[in-house]
C-alpha atoms as a PDB file:
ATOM      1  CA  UNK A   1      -5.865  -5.311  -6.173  1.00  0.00           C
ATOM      2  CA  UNK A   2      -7.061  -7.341  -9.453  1.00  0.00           C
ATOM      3  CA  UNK A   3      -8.656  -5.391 -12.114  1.00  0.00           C
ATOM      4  CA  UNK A   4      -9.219  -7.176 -15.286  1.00  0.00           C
ATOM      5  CA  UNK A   5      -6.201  -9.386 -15.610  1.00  0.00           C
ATOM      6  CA  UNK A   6      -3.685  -6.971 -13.526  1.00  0.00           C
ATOM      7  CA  UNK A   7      -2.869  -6.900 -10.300  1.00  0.00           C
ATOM      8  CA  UNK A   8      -1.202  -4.476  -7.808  1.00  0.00           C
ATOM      9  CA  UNK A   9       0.190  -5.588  -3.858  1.00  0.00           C
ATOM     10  CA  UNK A  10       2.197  -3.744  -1.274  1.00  0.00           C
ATOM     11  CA  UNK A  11       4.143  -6.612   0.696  1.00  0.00           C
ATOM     12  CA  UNK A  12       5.524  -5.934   4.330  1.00  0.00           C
ATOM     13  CA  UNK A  13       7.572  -9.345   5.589  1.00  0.00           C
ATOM     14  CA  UNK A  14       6.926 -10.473   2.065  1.00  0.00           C
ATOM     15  CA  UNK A  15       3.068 -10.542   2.564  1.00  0.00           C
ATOM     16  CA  UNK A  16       0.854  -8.621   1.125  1.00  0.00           C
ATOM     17  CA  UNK A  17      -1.412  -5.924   2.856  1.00  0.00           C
ATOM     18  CA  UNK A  18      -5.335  -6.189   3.825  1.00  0.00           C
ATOM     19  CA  UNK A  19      -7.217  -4.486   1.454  1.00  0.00           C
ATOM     20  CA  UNK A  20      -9.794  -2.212   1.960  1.00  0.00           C
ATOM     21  CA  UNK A  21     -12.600  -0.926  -0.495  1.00  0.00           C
ATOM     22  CA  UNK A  22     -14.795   2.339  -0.730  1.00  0.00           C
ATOM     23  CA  UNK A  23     -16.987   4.029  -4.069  1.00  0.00           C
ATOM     24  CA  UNK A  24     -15.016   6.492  -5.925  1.00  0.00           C
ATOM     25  CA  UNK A  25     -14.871   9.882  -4.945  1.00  0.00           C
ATOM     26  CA  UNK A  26     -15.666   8.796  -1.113  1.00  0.00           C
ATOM     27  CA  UNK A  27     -12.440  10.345   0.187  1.00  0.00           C
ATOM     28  CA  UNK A  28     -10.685  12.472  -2.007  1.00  0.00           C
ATOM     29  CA  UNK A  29      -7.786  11.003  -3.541  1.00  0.00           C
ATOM     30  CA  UNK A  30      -4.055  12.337  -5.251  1.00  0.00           C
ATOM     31  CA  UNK A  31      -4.601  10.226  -8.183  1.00  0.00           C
ATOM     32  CA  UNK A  32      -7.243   9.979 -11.066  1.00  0.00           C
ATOM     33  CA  UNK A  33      -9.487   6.251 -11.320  1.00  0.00           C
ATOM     34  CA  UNK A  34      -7.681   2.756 -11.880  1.00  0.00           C
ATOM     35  CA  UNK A  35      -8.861   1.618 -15.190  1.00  0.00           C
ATOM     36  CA  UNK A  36      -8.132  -1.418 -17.702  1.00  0.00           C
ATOM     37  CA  UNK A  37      -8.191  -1.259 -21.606  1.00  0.00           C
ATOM     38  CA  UNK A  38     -10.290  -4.329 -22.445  1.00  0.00           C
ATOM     39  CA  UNK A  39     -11.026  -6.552 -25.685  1.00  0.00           C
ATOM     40  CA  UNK A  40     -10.350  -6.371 -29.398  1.00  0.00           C
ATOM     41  CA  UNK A  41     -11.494  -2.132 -29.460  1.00  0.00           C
ATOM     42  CA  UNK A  42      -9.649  -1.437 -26.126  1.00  0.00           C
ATOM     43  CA  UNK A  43     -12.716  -0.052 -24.337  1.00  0.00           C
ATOM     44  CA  UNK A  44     -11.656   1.825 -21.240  1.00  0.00           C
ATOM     45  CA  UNK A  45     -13.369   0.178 -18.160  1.00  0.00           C
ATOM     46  CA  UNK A  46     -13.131   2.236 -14.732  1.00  0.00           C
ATOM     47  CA  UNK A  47     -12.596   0.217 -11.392  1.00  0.00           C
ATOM     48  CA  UNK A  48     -15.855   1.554  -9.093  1.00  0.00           C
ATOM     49  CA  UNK A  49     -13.796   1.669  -6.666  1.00  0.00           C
ATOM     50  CA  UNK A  50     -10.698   3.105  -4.630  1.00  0.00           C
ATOM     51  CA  UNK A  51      -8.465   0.563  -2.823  1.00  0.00           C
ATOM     52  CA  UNK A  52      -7.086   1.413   0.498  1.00  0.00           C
ATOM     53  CA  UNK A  53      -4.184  -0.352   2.564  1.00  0.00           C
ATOM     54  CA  UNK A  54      -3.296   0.448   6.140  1.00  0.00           C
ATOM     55  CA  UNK A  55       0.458   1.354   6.826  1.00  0.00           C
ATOM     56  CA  UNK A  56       1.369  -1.356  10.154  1.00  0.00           C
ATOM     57  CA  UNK A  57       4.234   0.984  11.206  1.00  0.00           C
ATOM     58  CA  UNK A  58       6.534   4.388  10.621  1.00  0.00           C
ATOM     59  CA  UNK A  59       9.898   2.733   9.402  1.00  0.00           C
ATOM     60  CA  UNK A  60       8.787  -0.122   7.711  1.00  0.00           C
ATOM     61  CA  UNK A  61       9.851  -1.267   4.379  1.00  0.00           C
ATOM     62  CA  UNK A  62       7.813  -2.371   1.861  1.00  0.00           C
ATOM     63  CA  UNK A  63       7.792  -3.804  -1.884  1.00  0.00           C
ATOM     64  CA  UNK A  64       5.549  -3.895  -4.442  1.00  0.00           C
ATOM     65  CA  UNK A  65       4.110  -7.382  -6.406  1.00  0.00           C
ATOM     66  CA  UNK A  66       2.415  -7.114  -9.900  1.00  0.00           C
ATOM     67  CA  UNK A  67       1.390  -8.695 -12.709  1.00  0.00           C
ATOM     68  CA  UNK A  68      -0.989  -9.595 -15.845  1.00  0.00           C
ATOM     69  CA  UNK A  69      -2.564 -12.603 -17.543  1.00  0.00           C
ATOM     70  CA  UNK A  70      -2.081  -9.987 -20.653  1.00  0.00           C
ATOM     71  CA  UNK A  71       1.881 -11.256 -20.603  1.00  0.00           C
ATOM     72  CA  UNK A  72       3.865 -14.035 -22.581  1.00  0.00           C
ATOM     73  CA  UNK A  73       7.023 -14.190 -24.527  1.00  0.00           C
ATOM     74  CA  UNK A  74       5.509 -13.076 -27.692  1.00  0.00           C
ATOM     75  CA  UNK A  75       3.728 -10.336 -26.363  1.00  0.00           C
ATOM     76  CA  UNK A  76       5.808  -8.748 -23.300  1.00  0.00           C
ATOM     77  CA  UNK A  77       3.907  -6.170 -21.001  1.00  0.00           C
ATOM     78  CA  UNK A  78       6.193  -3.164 -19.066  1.00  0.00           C
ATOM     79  CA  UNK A  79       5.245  -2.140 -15.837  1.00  0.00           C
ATOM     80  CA  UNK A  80       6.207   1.284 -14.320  1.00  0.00           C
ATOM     81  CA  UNK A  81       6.245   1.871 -10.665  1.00  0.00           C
ATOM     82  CA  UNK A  82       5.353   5.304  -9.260  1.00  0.00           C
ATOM     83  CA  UNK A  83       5.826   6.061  -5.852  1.00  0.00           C
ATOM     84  CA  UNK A  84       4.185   9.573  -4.478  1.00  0.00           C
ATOM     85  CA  UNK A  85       4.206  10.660  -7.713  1.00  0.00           C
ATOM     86  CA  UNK A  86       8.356   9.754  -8.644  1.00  0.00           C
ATOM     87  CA  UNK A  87       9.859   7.147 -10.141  1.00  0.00           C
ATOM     88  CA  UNK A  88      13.323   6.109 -11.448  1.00  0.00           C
ATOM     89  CA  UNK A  89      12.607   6.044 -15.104  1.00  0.00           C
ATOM     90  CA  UNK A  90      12.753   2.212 -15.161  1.00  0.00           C
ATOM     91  CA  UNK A  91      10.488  -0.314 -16.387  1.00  0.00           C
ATOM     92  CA  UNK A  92       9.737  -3.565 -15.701  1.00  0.00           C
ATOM     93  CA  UNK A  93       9.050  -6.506 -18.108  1.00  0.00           C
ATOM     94  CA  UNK A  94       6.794  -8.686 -17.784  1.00  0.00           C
ATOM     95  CA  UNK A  95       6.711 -11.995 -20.283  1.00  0.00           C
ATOM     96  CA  UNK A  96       4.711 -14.383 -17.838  1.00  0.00           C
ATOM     97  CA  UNK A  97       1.281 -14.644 -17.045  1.00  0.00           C
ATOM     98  CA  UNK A  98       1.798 -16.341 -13.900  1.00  0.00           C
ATOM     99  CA  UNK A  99       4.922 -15.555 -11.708  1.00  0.00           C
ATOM    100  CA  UNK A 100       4.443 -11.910 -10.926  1.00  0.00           C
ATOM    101  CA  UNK A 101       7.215  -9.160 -10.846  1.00  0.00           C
ATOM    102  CA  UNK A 102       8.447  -7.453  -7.851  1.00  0.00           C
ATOM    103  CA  UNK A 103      10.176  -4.514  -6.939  1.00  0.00           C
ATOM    104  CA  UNK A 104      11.754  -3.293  -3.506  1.00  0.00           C
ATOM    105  CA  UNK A 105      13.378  -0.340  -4.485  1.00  0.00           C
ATOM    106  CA  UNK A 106      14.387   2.133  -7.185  1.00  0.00           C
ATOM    107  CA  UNK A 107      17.759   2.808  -8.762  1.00  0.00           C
ATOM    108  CA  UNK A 108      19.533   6.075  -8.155  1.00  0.00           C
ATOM    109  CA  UNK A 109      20.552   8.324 -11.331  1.00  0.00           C
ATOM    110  CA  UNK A 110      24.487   7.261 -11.523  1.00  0.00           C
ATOM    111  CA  UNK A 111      22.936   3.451 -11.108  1.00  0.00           C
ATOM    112  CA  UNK A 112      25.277   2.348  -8.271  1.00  0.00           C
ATOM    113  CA  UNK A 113      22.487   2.262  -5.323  1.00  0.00           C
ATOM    114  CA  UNK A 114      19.451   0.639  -4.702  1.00  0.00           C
ATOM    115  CA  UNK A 115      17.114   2.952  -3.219  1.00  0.00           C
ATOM    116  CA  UNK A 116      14.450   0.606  -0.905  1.00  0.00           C
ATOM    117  CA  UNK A 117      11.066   1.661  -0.557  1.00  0.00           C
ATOM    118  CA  UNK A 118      10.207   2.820   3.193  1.00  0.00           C
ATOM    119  CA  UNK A 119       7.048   3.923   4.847  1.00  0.00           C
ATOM    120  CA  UNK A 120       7.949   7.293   6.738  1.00  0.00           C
ATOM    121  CA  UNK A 121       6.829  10.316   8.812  1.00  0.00           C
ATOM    122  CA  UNK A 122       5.500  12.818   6.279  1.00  0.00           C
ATOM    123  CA  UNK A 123       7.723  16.287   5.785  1.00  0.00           C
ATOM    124  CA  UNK A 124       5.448  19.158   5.510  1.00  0.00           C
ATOM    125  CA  UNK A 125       5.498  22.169   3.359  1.00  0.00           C
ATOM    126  CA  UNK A 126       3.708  25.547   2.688  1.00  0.00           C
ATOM    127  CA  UNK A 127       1.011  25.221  -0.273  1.00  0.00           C
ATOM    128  CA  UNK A 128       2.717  26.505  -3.791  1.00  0.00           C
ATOM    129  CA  UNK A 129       0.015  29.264  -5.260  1.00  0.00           C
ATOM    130  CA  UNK A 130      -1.824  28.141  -8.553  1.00  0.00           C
ATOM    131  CA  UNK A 131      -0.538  28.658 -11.872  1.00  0.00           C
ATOM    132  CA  UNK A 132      -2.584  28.181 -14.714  1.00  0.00           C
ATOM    133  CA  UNK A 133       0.200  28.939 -16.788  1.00  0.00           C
ATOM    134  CA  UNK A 134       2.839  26.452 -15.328  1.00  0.00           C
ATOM    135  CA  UNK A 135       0.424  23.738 -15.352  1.00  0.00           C
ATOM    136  CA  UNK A 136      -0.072  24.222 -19.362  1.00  0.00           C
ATOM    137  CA  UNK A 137       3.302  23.854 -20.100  1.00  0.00           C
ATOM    138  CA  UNK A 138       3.944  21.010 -17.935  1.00  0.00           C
ATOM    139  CA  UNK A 139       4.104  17.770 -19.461  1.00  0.00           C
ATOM    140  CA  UNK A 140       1.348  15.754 -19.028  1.00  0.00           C
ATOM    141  CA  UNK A 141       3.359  12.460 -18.844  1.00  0.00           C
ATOM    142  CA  UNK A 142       4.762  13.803 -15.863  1.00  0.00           C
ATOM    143  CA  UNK A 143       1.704  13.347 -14.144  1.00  0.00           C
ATOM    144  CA  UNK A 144       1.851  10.248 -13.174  1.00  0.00           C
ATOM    145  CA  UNK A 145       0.591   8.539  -9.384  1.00  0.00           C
ATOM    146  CA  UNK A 146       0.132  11.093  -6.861  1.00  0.00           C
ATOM    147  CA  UNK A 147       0.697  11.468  -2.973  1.00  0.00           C
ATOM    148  CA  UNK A 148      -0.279   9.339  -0.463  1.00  0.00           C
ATOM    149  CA  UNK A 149      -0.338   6.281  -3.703  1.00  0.00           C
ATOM    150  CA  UNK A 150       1.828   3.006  -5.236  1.00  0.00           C
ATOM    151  CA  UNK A 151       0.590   3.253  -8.700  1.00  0.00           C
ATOM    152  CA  UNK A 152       1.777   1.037 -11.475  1.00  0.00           C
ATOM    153  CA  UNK A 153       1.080   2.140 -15.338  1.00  0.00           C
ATOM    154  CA  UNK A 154       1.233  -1.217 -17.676  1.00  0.00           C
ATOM    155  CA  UNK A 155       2.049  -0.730 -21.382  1.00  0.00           C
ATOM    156  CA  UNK A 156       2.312  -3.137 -24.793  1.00  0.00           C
ATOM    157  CA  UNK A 157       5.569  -4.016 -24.842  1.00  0.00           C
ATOM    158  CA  UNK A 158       8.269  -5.189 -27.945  1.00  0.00           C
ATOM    159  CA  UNK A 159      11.703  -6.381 -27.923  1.00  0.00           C
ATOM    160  CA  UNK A 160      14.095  -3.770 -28.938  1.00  0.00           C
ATOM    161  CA  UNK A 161      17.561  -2.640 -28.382  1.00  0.00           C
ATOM    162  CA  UNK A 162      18.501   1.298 -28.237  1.00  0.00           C
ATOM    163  CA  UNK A 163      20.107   3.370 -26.447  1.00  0.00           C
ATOM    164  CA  UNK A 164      18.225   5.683 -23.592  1.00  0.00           C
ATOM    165  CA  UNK A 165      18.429   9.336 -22.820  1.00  0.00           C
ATOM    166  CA  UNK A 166      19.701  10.007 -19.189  1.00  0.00           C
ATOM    167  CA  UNK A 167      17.561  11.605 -17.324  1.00  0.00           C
ATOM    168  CA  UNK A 168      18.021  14.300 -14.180  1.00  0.00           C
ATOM    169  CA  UNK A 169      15.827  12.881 -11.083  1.00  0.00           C
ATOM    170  CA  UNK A 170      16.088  13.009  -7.149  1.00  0.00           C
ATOM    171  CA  UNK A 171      14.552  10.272  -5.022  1.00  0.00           C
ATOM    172  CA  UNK A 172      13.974  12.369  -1.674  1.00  0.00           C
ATOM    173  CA  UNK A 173      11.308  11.930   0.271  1.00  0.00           C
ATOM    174  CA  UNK A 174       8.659  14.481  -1.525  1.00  0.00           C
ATOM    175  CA  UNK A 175       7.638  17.236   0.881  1.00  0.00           C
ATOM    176  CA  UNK A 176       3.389  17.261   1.486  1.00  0.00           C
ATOM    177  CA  UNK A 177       2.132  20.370   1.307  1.00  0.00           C
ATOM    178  CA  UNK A 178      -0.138  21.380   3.682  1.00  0.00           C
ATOM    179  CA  UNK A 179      -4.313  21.726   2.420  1.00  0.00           C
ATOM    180  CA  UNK A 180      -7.430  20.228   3.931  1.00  0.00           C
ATOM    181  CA  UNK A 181      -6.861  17.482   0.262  1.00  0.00           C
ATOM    182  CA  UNK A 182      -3.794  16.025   2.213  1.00  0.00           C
ATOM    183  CA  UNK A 183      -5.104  16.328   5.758  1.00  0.00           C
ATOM    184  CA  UNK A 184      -4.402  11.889   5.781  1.00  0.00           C
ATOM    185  CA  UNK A 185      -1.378  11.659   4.024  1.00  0.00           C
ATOM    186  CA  UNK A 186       0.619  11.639   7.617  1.00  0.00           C
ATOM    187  CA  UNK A 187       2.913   9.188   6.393  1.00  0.00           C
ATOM    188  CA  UNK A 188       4.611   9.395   2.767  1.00  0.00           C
ATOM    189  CA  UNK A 189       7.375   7.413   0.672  1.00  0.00           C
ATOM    190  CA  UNK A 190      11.261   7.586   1.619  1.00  0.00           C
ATOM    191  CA  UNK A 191      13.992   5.607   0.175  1.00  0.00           C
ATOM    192  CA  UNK A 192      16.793   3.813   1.757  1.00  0.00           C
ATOM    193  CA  UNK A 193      20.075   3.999  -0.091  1.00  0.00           C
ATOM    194  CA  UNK A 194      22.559   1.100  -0.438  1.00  0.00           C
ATOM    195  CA  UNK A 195      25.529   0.272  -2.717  1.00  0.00           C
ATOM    196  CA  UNK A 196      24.177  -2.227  -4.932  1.00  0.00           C
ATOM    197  CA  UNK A 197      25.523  -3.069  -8.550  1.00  0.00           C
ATOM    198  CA  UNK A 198      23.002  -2.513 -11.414  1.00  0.00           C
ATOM    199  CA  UNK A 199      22.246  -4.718 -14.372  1.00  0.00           C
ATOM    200  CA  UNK A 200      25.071  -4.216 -17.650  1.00  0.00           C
ATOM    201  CA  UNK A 201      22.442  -2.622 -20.037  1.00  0.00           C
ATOM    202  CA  UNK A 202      21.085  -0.362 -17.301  1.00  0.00           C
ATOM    203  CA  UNK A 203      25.139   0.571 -16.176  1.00  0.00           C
ATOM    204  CA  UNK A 204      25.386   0.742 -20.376  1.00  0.00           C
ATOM    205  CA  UNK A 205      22.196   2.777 -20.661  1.00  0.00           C
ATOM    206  CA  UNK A 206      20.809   0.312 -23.094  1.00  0.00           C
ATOM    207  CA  UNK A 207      17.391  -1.061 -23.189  1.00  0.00           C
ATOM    208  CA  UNK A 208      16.065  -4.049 -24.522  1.00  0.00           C
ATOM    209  CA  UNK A 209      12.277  -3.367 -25.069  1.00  0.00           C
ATOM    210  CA  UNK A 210      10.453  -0.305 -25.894  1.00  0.00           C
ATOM    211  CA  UNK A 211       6.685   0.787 -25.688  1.00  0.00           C
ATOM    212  CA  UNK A 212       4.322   0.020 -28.455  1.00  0.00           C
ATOM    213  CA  UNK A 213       2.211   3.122 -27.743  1.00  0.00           C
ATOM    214  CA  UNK A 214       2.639   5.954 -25.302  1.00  0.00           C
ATOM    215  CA  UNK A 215      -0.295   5.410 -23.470  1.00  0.00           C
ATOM    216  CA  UNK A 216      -0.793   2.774 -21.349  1.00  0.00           C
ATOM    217  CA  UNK A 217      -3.511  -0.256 -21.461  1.00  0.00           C
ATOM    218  CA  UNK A 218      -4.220  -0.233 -17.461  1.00  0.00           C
ATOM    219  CA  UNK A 219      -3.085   2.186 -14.638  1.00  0.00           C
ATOM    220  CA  UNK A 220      -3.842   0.729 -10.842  1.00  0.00           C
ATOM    221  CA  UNK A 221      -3.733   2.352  -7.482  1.00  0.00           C
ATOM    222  CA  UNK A 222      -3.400   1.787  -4.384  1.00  0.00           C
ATOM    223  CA  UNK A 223      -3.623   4.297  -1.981  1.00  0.00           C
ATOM    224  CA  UNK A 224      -1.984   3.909   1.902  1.00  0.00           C
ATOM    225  CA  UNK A 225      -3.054   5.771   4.600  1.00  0.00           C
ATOM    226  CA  UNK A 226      -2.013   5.554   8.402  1.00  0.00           C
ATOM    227  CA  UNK A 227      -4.497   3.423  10.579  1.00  0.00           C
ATOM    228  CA  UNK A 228      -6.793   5.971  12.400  1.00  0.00           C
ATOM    229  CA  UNK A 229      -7.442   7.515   9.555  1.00  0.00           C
ATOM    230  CA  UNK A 230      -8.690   3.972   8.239  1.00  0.00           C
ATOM    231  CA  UNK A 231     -10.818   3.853  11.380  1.00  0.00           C
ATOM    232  CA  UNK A 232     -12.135   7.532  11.081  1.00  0.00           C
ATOM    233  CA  UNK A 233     -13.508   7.111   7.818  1.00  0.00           C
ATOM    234  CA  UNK A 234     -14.753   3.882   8.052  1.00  0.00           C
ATOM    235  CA  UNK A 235     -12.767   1.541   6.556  1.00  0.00           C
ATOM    236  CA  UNK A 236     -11.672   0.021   9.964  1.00  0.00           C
ATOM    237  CA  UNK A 237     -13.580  -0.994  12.306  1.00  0.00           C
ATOM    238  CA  UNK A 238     -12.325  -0.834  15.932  1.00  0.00           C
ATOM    239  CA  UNK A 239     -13.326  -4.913  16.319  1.00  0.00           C
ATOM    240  CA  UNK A 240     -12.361  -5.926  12.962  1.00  0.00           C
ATOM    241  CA  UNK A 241      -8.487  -4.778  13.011  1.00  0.00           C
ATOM    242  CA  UNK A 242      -6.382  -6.925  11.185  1.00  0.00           C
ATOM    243  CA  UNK A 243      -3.765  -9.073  13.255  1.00  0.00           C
ATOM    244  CA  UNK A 244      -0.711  -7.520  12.138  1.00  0.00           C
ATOM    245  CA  UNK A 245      -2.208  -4.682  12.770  1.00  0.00           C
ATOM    246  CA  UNK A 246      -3.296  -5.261  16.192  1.00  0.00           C
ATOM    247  CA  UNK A 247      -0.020  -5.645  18.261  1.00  0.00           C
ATOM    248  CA  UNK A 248       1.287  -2.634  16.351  1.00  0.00           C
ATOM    249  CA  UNK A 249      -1.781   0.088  17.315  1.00  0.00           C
ATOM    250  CA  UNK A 250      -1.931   1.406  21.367  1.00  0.00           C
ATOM    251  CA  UNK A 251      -4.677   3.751  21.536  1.00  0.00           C
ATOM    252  CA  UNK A 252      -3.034   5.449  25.084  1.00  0.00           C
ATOM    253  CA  UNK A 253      -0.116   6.855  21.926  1.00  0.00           C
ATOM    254  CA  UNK A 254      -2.451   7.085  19.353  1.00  0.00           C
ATOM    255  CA  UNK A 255      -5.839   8.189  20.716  1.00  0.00           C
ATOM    256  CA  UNK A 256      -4.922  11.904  19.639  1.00  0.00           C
ATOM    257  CA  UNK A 257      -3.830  10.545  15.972  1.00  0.00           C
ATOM    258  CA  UNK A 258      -7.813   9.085  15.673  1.00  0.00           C
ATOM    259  CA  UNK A 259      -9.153  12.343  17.555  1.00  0.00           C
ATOM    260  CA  UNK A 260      -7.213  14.758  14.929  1.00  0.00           C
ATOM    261  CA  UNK A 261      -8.873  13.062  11.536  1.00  0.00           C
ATOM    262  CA  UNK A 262     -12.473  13.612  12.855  1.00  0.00           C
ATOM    263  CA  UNK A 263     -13.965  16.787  11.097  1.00  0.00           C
ATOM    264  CA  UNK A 264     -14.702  19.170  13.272  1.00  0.00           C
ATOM    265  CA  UNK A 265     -18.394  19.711  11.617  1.00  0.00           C
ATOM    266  CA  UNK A 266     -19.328  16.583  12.914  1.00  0.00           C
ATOM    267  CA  UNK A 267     -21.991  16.134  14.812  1.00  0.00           C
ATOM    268  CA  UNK A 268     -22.607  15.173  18.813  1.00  0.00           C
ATOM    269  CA  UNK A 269     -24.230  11.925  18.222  1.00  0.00           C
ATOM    270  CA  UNK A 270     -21.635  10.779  15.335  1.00  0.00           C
ATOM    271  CA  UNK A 271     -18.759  12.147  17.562  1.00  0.00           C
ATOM    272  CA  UNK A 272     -19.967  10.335  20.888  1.00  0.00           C
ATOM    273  CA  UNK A 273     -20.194   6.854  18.324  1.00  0.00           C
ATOM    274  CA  UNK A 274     -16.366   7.214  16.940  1.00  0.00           C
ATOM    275  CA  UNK A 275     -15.287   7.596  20.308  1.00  0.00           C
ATOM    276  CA  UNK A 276     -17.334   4.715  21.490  1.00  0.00           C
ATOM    277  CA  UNK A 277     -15.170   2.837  18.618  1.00  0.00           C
ATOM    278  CA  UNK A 278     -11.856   4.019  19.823  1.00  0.00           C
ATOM    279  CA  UNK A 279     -12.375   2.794  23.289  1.00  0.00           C
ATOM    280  CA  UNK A 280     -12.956  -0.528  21.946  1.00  0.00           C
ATOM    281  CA  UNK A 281      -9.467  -0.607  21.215  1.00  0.00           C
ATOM    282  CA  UNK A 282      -7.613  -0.141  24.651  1.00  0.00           C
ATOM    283  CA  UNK A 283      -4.918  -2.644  23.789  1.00  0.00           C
ATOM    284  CA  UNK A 284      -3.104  -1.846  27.172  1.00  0.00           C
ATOM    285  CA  UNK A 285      -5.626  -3.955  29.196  1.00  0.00           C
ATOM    286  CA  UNK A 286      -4.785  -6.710  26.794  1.00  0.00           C
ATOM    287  CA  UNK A 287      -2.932  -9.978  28.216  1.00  0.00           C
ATOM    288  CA  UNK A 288      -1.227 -12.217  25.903  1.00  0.00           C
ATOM    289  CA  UNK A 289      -2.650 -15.044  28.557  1.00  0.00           C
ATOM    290  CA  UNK A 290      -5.567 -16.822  27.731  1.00  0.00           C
ATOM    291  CA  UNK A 291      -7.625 -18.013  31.200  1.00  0.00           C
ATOM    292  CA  UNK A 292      -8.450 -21.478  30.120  1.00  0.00           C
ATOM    293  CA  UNK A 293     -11.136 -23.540  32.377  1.00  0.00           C
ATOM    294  CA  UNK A 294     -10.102 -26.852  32.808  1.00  0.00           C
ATOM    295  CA  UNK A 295     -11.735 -29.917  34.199  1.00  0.00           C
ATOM    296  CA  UNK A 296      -9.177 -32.370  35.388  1.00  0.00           C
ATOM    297  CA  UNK A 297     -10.635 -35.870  36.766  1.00  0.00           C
ATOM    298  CA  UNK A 298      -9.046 -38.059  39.120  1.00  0.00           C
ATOM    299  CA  UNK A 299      -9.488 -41.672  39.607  1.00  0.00           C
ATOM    300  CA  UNK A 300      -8.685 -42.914  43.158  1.00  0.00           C
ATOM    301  CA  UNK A 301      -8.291 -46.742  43.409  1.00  0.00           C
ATOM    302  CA  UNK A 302      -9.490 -48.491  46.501  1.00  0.00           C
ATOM    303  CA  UNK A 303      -8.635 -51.409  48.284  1.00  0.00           C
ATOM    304  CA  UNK A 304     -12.171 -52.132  49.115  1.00  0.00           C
ATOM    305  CA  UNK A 305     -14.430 -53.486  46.607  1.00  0.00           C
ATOM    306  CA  UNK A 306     -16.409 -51.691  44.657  1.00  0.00           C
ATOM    307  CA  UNK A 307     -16.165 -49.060  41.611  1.00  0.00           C
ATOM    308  CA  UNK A 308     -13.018 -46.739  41.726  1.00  0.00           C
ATOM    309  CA  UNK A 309     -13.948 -43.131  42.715  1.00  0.00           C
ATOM    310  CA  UNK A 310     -13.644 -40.202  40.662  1.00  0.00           C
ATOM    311  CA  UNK A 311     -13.297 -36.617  41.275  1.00  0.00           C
ATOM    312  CA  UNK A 312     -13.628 -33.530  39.224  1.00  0.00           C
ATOM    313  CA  UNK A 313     -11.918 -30.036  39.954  1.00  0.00           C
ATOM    314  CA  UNK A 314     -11.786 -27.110  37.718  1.00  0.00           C
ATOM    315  CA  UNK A 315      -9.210 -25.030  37.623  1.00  0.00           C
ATOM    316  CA  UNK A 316      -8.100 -21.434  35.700  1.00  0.00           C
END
């Protein structure tokens, strides 16, 4: 995703996902509009758009690649990574314009573990009633990303050592709860845990740059979302599916997957057309073999005079 000067990737194997592109407010999203801060008065431009990713499998790892032509030495930006909505009360510098900054995982409270990013099986839970009155009170800094989303909040950046506030936070796999909004987030965030040793200042709870302002100068999203959903709403189309994609979708598993995203208002002639789409797709009649016509010509020498002869077979 480029907006402006920043950028935002999700990597699997190190490479980054297809992107996929629809008009705000197509779909509903978790999340409010990517926007930029741009020129000398900081004029808040909206991306038109919401940017879409396909998950290639349950179980796989992932990282996330970002940066801005905003960046140098002299004027540092800080990224912040929010996955689902949590983070790990980290930032990320960023003092070059052109190698980006990547992150695989987030760092547990005590700081001893690396918690990697994982694509997983969504954990359901019942819908929490409405309160007006909780919401108020709640910090609107807290707000940040949302399900179903890899968001990444840039701010102005300075060089500055103090001392940092420890901070209470859990990095389970946040529960979905169940309403029509989330009906496509079937797969969320978990995190892998592994011993890992953390950086001196962040073991010392020291930083060594702080925000200029509170607010930050771009916010970008990208939102995942499991592949027959993609196809359902039109982002996918049964012939176009990516490569990586390919070998990794079996519509004989997931033909009930597809069936389950289509709205049950539809109507006949839209319904008959999706499923004409999903059949497209039956990968099980697929052969790695390619049947290759080949023309293989033979010249037969003769004792006798005259041209030699030549003879032409195909064969599969």
């Amino acid at each position: 995703m480029y907006l402006d000067g920043y950028t935002l990737e999700v990597l699997v194997n190190n490479r980054p996902l297809q992107e996929y592109h629809e008009p705000v407010g197509t779909n509903p999203t978790t999340t409010g509009t990517s926007y930029a801060l741009v020129g000398p008065s900081l004029i808040k431009h909206e991306c038109p758009e919401d940017i879409y990713v396909a998950v290639p499998e349950v179980g796989a790892r992932f990282s996330v690649r970002f940066s801005t032509r905003m960046a140098s030495c002299s004027t540092p930006i800080m990224g912040e990574i929010f996955l689902d909505g949590k983070n790990d009360y980290t930032n990320t510098n960023i003092s070059d314009p052109i190698i980006p900054a990547i992150r695989d995982g987030f760092w547990n409270e005590s700081r001893d573990k690396m918690a990697y990013f994982k694509f997983s099986r969504s954990m359901w839970s019942n819908p929490k009633p409405h309160n007006n009155a909780s919401n108020k009170n709640k910090d609107p800094k807290e707000n940040r990303g949302g399900l179903g989303a890899v968001s990444l909040y840039f701010y102005r950046g300075k060089y500055q050592i103090q001392s940092v506030v420890s901070k209470k936070f859990s990095l389970e796999q946040t529960a979905v709860p169940e309403h029509k909004s989330n009906k496509g987030i079937e797969i969320s965030i978990s995190f892998d845990p592994e011993p890992a040793e953390a950086p001196p200042n962040l073991k010392n709870k020291v930083a060594t740059m702080a925000r200029m302002e509170n607010e930050p100068i771009a916010v970008l999203h990208i939102h995942y979302r499991p592949i027959p959903w993609m196809i359902v709403h039109g982002l996918i189309t049964s012939n176009r599916i990516p490569r990586n994609l390919l070998r990794r979708f079996d519509v004989a598993s997931e033909q009930h997957a597809v069936q389950k995203y289509i709205p049950s208002t539809l109507n006949p002639v839209k319904q008959e057309v999706i499923n004409q789409e999903i059949e497209v797709i039956d990968l099980t009649s697929m052969s790695h073999k390619r049947k290759l016509n080949l023309e293989i010509i033979e010249i037969l020498s003769s004792d006798d005079e005259g041209p030699p002869q030549k003879i032409v077979k195909t064969e599969q």
